[in-house]
C-alpha atoms as a PDB file:
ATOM      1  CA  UNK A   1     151.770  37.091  82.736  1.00  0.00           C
ATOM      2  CA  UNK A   2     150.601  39.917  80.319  1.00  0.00           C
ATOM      3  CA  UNK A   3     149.120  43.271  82.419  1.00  0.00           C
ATOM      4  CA  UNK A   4     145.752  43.783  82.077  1.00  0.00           C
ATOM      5  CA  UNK A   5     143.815  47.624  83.193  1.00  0.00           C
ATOM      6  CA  UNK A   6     141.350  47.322  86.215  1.00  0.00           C
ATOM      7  CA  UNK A   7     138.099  49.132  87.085  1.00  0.00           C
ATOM      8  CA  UNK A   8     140.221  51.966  88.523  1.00  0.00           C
ATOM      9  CA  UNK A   9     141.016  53.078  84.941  1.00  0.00           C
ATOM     10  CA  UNK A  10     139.932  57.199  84.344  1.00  0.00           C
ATOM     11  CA  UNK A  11     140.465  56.588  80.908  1.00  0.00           C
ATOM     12  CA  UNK A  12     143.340  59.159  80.576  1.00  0.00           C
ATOM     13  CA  UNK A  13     145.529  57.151  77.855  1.00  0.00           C
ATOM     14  CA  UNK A  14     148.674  57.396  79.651  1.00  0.00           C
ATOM     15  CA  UNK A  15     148.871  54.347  79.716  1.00  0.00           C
ATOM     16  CA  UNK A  16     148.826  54.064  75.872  1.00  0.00           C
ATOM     17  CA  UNK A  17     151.663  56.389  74.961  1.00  0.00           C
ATOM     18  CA  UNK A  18     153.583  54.666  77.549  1.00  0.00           C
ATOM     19  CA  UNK A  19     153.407  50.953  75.840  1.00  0.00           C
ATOM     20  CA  UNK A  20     156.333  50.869  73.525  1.00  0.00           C
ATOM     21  CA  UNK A  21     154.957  47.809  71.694  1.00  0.00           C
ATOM     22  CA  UNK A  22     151.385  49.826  71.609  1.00  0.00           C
ATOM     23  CA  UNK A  23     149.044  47.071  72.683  1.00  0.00           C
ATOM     24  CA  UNK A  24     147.124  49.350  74.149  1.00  0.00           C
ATOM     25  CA  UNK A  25     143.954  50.461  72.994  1.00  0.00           C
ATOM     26  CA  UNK A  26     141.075  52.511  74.118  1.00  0.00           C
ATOM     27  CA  UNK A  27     137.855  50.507  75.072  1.00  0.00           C
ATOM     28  CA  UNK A  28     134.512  51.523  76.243  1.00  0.00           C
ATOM     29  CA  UNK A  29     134.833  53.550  79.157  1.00  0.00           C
ATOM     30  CA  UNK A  30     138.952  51.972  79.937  1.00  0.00           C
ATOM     31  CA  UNK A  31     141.694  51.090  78.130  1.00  0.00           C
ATOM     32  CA  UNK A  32     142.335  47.380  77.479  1.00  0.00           C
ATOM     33  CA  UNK A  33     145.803  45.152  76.717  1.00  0.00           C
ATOM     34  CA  UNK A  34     145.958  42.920  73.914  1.00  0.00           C
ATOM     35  CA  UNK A  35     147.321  40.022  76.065  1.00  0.00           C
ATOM     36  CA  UNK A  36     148.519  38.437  73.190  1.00  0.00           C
ATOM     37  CA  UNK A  37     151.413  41.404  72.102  1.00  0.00           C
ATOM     38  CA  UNK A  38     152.092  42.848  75.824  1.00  0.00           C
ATOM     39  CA  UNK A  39     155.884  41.917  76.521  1.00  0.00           C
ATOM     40  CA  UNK A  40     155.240  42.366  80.410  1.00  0.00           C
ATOM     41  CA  UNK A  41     157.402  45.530  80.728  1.00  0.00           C
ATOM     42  CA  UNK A  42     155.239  47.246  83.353  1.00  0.00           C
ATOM     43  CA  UNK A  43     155.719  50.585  81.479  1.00  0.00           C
ATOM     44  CA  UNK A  44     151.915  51.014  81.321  1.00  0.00           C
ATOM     45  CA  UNK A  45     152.005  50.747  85.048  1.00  0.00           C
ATOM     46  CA  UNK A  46     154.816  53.012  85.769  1.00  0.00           C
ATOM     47  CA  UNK A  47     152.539  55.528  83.978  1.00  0.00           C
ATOM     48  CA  UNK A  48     149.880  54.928  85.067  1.00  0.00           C
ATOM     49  CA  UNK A  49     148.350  58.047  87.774  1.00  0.00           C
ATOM     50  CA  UNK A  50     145.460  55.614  89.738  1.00  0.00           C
ATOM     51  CA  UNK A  51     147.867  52.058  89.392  1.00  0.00           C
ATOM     52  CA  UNK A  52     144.775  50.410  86.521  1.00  0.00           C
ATOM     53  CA  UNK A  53     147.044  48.146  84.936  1.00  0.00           C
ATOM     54  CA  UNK A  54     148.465  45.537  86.876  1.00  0.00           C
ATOM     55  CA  UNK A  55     149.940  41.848  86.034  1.00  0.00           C
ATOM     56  CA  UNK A  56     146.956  39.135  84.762  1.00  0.00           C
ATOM     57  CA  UNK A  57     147.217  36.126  87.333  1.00  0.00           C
END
């Protein structure tokens, strides 16, 4: 399961320089995961201050 970023995102963009596969990309008011590229690596999480991305169930 790709990650995907919650509500809890404070659109900081740690999350983006974290992604070595940059799938990351800011959206409108949060970041957002191309599903589709995301190799599940949890990098994005790790760092991640407020825990937004987590694993899409």
């Amino acid at each position: 399961m790709a990650y995907k970023i919650t509500d809890e995102c404070i659109a900081c963009g740690a999350c983006e320089g974290g992604c070595p596969v940059e799938c990351i990309t800011e959206g409108d008011g949060k970041y957002e995961i191309n599903a589709e590229e995301c190799i599940e690596c949890g990098a994005c999480a790790d760092a991640c201050p407020v825990g937004a991305p987590v694993k899409d169930e």
